[in-house]
C-alpha atoms as a PDB file:
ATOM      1  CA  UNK A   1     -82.753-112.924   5.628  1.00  0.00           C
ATOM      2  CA  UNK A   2     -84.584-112.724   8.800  1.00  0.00           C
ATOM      3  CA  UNK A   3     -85.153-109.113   9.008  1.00  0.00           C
ATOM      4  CA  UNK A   4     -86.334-109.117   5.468  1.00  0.00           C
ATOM      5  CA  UNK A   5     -89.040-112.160   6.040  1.00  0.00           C
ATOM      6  CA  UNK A   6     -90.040-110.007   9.447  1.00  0.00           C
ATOM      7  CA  UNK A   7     -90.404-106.267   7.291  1.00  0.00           C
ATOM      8  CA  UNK A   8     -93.446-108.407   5.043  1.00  0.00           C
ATOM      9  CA  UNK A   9     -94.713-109.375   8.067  1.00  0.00           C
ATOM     10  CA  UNK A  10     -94.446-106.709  10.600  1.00  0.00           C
ATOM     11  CA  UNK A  11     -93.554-103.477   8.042  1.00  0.00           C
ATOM     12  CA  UNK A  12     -93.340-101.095  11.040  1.00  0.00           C
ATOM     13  CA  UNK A  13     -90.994-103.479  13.392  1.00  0.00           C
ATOM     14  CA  UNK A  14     -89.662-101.232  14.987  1.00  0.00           C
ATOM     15  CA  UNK A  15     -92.080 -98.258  14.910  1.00  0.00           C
ATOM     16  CA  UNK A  16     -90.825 -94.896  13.977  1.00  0.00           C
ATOM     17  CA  UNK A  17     -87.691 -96.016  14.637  1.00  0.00           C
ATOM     18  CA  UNK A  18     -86.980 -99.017  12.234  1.00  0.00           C
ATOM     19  CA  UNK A  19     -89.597-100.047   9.541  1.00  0.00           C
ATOM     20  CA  UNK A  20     -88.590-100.740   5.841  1.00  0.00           C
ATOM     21  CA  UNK A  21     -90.220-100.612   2.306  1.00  0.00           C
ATOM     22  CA  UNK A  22     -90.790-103.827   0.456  1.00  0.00           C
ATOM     23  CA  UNK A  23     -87.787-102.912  -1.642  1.00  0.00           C
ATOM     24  CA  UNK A  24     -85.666-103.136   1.840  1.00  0.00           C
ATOM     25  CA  UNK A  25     -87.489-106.479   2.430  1.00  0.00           C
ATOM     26  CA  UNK A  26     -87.059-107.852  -0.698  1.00  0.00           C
ATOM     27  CA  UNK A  27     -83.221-107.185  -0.642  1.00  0.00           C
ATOM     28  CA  UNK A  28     -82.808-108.203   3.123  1.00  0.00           C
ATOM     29  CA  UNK A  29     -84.457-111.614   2.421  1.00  0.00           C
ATOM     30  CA  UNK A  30     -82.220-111.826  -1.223  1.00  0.00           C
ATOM     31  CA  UNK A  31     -78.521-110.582   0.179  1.00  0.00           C
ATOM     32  CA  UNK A  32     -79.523-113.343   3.541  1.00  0.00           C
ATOM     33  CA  UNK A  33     -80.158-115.928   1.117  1.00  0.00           C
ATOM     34  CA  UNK A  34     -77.109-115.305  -0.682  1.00  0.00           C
ATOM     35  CA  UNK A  35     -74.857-114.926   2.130  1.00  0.00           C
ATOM     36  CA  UNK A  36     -76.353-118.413   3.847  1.00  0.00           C
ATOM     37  CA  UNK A  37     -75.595-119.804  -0.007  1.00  0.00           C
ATOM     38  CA  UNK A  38     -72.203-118.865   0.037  1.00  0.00           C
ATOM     39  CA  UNK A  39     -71.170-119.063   3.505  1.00  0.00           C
ATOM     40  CA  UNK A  40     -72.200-122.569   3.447  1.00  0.00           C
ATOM     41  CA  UNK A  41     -72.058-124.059  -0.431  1.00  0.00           C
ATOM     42  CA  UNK A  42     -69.004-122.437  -1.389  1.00  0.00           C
ATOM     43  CA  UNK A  43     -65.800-123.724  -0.105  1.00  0.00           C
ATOM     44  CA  UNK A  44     -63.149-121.363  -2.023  1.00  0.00           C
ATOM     45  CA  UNK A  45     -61.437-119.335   0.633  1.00  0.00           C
ATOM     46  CA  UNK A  46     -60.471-116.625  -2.281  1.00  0.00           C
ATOM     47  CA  UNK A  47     -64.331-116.296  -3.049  1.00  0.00           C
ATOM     48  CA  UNK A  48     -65.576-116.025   0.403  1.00  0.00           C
ATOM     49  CA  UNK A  49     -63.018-113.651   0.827  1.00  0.00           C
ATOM     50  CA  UNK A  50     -63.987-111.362  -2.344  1.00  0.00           C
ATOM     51  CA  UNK A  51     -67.826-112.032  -1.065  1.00  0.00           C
ATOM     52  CA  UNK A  52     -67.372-110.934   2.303  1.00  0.00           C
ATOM     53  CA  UNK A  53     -65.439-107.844   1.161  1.00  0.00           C
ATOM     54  CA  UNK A  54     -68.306-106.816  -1.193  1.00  0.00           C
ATOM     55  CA  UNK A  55     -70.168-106.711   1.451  1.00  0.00           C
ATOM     56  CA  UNK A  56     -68.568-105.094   3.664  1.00  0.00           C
ATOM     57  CA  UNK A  57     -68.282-101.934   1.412  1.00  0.00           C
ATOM     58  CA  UNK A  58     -72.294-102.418   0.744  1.00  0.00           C
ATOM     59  CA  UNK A  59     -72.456-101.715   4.018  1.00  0.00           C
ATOM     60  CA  UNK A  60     -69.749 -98.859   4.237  1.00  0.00           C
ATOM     61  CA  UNK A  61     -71.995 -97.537   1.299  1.00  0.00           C
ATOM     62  CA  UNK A  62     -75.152 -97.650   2.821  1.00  0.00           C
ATOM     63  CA  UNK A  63     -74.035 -96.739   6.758  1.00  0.00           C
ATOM     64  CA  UNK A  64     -72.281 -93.855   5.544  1.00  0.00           C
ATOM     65  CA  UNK A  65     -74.774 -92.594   2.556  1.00  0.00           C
ATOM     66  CA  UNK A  66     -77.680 -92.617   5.324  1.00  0.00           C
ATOM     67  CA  UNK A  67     -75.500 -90.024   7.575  1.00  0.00           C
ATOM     68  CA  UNK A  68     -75.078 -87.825   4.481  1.00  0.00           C
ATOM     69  CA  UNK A  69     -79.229 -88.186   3.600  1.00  0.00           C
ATOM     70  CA  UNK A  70     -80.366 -87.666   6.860  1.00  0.00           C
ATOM     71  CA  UNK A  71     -83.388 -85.334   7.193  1.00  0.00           C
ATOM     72  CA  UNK A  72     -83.957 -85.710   3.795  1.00  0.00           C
ATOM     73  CA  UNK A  73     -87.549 -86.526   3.140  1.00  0.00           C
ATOM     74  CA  UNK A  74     -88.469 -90.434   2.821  1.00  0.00           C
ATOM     75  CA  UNK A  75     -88.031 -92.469   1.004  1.00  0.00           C
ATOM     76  CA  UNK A  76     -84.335 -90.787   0.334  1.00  0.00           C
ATOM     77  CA  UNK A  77     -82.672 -93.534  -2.064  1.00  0.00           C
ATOM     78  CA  UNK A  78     -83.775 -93.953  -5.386  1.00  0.00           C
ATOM     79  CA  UNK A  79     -86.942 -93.282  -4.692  1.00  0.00           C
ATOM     80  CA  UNK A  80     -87.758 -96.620  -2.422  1.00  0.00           C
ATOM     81  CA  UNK A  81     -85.515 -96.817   0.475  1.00  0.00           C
ATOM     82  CA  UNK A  82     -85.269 -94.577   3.826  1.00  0.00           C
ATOM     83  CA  UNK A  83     -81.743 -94.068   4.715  1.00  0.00           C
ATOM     84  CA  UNK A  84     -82.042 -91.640   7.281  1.00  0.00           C
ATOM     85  CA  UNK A  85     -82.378 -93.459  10.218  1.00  0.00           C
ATOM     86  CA  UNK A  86     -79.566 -93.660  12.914  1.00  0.00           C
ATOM     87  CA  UNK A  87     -80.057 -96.961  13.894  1.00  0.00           C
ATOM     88  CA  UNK A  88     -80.406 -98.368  10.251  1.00  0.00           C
ATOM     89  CA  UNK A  89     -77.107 -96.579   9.252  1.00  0.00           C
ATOM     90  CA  UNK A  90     -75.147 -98.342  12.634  1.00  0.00           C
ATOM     91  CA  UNK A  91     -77.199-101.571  11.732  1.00  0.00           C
ATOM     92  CA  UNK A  92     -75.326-101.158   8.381  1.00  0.00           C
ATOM     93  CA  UNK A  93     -72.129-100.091   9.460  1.00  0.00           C
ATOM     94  CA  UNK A  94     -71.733-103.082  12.069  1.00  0.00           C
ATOM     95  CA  UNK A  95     -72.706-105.739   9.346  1.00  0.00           C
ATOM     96  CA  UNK A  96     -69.632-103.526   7.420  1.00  0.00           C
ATOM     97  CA  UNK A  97     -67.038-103.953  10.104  1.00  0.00           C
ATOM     98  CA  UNK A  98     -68.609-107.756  10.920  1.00  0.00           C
ATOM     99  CA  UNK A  99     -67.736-108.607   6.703  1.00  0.00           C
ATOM    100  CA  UNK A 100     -64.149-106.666   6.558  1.00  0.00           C
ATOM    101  CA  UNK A 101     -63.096-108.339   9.654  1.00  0.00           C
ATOM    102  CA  UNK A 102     -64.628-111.560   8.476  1.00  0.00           C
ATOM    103  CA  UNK A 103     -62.773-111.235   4.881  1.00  0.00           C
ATOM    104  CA  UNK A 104     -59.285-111.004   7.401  1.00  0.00           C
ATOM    105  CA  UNK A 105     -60.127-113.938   9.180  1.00  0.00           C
ATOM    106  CA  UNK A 106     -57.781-117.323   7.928  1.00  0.00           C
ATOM    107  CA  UNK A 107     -61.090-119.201   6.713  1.00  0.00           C
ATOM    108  CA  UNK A 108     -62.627-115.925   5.443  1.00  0.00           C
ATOM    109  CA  UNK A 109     -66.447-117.354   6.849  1.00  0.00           C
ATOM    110  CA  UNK A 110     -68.383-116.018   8.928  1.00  0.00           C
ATOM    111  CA  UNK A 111     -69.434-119.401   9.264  1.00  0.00           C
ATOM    112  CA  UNK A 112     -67.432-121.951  11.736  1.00  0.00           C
ATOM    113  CA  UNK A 113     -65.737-124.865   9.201  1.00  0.00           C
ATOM    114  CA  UNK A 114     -66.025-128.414  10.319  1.00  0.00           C
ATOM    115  CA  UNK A 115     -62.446-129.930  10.602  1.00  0.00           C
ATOM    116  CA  UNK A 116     -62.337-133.003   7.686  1.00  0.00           C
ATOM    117  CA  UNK A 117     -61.402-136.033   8.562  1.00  0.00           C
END
């Protein structure tokens, strides 16, 4: 969510290097907002589980798709988004490993679960 409120703000965040379209903003700030939703409204182990594994493949998805479309002209996906930056695709690939390890965990959250009393 954070990097998707800082693209409208700063577009060019990280120069050459990092900056995003408003379609990357606009789904940065949405999927944040969903995970925070989730992670914190939803108390279903099986559905944090499913919801950190979809995520994890978006990730796969979009890490590994970048590799195959880089040097490809921008913007490279659909039309909107730039894929073909290194960093972007191991930004995506981490938040991949971060979800399918997450969606192993016992509590399947990302987010630490106060103990009821």
């Amino acid at each position: 969510m954070i990097l998707g409120v800082l693209g409208f703000i700063f577009p060019n965040i990280g120069g050459e290097y990092l900056n995003f379209s408003k379609v990357e903003n606009w789904a940065h700030a949405l999927l944040g907002i969903l995970a925070l939703t989730i992670g914190y409204g939803i108390k279903d182990n099986r559905i944090l589980k499913a919801v950190s594994i979809i995520f994890g493949v978006a990730g796969l998805i979009f890490g590994i798709w970048g590799f195959i479309v880089a040097g490809n002209p921008s913007p490279n996906f659909y039309g909107d988004v730039n894929l073909n930056n290194p960093i972007d695709n191991i930004i995506h690939l981490t938040i991949a490993v971060w979800a399918l390890i997450t969606s192993k965990s016992r509590h399947s959250s990302a987010v630490p679960q106060t103990p009821r009393r």
